[in-house]
C-alpha atoms as a PDB file:
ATOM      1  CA  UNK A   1      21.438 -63.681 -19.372  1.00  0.00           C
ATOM      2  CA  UNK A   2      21.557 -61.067 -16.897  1.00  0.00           C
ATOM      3  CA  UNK A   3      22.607 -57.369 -18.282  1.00  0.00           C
ATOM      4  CA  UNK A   4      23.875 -54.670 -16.011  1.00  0.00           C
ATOM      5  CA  UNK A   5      25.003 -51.498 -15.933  1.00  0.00           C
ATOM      6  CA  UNK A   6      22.386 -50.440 -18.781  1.00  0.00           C
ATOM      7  CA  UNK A   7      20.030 -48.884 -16.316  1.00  0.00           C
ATOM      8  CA  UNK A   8      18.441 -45.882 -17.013  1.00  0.00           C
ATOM      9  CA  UNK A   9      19.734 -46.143 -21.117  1.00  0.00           C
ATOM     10  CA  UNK A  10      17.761 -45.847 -23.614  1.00  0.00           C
ATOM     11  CA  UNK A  11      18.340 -47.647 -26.709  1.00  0.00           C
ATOM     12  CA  UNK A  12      20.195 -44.569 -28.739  1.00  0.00           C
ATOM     13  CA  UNK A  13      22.446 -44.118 -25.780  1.00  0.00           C
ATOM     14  CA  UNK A  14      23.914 -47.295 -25.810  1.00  0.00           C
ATOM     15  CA  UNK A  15      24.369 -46.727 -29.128  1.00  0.00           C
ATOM     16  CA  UNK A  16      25.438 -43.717 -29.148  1.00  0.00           C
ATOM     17  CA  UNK A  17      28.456 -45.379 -26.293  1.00  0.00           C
ATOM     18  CA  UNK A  18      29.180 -48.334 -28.204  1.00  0.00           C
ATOM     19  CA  UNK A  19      29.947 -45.748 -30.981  1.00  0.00           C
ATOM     20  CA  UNK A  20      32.628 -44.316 -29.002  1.00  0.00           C
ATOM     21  CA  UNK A  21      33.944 -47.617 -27.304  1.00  0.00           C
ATOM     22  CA  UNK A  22      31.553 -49.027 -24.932  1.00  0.00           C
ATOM     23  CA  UNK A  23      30.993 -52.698 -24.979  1.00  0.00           C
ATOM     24  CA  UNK A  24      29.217 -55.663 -23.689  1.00  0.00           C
ATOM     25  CA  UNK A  25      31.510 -58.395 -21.972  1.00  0.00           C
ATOM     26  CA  UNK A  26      31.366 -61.484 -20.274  1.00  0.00           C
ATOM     27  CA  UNK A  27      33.490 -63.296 -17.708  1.00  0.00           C
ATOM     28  CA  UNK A  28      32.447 -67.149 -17.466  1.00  0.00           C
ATOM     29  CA  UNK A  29      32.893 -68.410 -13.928  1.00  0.00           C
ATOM     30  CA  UNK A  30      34.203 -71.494 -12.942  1.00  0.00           C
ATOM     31  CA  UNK A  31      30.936 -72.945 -11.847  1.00  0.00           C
ATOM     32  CA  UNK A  32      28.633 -72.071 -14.850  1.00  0.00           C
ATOM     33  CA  UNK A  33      28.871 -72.172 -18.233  1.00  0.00           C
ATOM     34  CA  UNK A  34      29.621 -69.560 -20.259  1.00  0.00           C
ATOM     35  CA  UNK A  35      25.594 -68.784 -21.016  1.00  0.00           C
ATOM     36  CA  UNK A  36      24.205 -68.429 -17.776  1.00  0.00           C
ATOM     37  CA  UNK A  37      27.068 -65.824 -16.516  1.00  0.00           C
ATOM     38  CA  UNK A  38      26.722 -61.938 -16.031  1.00  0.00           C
ATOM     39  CA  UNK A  39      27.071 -59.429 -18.593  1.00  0.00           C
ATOM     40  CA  UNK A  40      28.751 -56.261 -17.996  1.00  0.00           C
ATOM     41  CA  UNK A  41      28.246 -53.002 -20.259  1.00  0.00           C
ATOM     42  CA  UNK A  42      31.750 -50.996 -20.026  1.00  0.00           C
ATOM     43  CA  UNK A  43      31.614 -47.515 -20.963  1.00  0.00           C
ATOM     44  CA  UNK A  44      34.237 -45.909 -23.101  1.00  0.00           C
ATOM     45  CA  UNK A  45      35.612 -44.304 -20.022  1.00  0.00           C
ATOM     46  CA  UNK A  46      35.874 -46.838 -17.649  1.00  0.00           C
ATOM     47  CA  UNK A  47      38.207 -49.700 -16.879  1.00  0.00           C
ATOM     48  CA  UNK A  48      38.016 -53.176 -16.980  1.00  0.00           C
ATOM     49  CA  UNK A  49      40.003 -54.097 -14.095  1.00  0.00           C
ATOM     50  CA  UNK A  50      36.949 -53.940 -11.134  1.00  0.00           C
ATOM     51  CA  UNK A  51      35.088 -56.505 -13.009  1.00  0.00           C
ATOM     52  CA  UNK A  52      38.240 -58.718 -13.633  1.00  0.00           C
ATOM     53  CA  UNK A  53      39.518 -58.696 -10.343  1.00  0.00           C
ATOM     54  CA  UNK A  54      36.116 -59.412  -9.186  1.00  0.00           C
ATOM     55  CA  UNK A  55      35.708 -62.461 -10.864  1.00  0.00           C
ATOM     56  CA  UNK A  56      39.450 -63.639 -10.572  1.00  0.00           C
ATOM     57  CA  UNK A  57      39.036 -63.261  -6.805  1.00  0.00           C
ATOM     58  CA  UNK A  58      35.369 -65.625  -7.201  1.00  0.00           C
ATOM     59  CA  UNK A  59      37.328 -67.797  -9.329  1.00  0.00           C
ATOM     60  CA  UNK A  60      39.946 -68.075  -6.895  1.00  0.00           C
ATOM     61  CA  UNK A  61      37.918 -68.680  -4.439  1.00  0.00           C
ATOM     62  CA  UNK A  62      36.433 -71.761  -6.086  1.00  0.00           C
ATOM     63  CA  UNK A  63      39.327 -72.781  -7.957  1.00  0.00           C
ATOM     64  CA  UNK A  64      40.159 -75.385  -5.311  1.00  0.00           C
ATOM     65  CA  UNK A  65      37.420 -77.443  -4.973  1.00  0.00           C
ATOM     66  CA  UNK A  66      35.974 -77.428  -8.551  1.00  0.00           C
ATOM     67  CA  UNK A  67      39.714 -78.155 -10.667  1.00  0.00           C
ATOM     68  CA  UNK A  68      39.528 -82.018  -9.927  1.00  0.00           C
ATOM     69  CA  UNK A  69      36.141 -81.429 -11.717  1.00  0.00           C
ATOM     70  CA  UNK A  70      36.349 -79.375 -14.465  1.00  0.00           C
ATOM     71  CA  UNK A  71      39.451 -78.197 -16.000  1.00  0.00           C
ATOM     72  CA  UNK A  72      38.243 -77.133 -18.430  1.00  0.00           C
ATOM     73  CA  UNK A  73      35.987 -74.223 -17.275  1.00  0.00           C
ATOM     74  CA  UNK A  74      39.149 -73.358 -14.871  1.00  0.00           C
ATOM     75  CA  UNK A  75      41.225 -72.768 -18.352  1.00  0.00           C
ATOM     76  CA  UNK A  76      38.353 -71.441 -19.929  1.00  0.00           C
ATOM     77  CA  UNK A  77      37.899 -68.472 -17.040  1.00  0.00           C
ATOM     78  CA  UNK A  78      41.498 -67.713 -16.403  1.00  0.00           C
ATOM     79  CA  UNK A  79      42.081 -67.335 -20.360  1.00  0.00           C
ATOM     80  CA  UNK A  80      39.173 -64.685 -21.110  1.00  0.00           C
ATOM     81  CA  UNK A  81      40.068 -63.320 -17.623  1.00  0.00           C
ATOM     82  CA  UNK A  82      43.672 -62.646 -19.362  1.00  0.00           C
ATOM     83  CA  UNK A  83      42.158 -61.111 -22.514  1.00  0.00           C
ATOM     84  CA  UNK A  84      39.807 -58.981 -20.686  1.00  0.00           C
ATOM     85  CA  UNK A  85      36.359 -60.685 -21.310  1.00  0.00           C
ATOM     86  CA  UNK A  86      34.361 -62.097 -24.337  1.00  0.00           C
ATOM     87  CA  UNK A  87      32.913 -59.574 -26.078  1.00  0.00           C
ATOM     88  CA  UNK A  88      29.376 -59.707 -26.590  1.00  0.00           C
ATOM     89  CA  UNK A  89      28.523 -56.268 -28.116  1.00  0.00           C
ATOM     90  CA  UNK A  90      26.392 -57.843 -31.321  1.00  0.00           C
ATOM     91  CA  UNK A  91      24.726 -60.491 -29.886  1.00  0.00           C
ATOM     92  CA  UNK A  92      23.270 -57.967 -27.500  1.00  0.00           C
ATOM     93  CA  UNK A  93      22.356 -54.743 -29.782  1.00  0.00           C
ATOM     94  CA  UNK A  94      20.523 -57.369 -31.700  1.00  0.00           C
ATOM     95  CA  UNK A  95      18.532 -58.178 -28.892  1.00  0.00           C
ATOM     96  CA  UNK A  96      17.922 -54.928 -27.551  1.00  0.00           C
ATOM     97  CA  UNK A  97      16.778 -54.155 -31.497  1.00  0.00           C
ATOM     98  CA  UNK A  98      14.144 -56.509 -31.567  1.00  0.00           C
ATOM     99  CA  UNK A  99      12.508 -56.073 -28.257  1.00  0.00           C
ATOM    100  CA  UNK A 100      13.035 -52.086 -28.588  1.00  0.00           C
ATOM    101  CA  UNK A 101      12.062 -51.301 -31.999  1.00  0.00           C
ATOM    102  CA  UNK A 102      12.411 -47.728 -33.539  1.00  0.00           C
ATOM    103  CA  UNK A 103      10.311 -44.980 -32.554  1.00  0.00           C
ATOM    104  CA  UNK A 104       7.595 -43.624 -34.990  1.00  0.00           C
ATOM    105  CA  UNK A 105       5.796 -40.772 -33.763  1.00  0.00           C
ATOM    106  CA  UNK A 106       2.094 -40.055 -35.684  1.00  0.00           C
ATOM    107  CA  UNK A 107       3.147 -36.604 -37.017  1.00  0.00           C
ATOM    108  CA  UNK A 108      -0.660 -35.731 -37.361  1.00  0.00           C
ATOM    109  CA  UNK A 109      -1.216 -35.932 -33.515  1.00  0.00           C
ATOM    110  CA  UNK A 110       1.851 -33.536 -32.934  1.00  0.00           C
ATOM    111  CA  UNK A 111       0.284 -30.931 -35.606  1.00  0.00           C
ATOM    112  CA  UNK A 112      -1.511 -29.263 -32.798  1.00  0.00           C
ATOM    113  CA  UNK A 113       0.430 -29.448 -29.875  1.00  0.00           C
END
């Protein structure tokens, strides 16, 4: 899964905004499931609404020729559009965790610095 808006953030950062209301969300599109879509990271202080409108407007724009197909994914993408996104805030910090493990500096290096 692709991640954005994390660039440039180390792991205690996004920690540190997840602690005061950032999260990770996904919006499935119609024409993927819900695995291979983009996630978003939202900072506390920034809205929702750019990244819903841009996928209701993509939805829309395929809603046409894939409902005969799949209305499933069409009820699936218009219902977490309504709620705002899945939420995928611990499934990621437990990735980031294990590829980014905690930093232990060798104190007797630093001794003389």
């Amino acid at each position: 899964m692709k991640t954005e808006n994390i660039e440039g953030l180390t792991l205690f950062e996004i920690n540190l905004l997840i602690q005061q209301g950032g999260k990770f969300i996904m919006f499935p599109n119609l024409m993927t499931k819900a695995k291979s879509s983009t996630i978003y990271f939202v900072r506390p202080d920034e809205r929702k609404f750019k990244y819903i409108i841009k996928h209701f407007l993509k939805n829309l724009s395929n809603f046409w020729r894939t409902f005969p197909l799949r209305p499933f994914y069409v009820s699936k993408s218009l219902f977490y559009l309504a709620i705002g996104g899945k939420d995928y805030t611990h499934n990621i910090l437990a990735d980031l965790k294990q590829i980014n493990p905690v930093y232990n500096p060798n104190l007797y290096c630093l001794e003389y610095v």
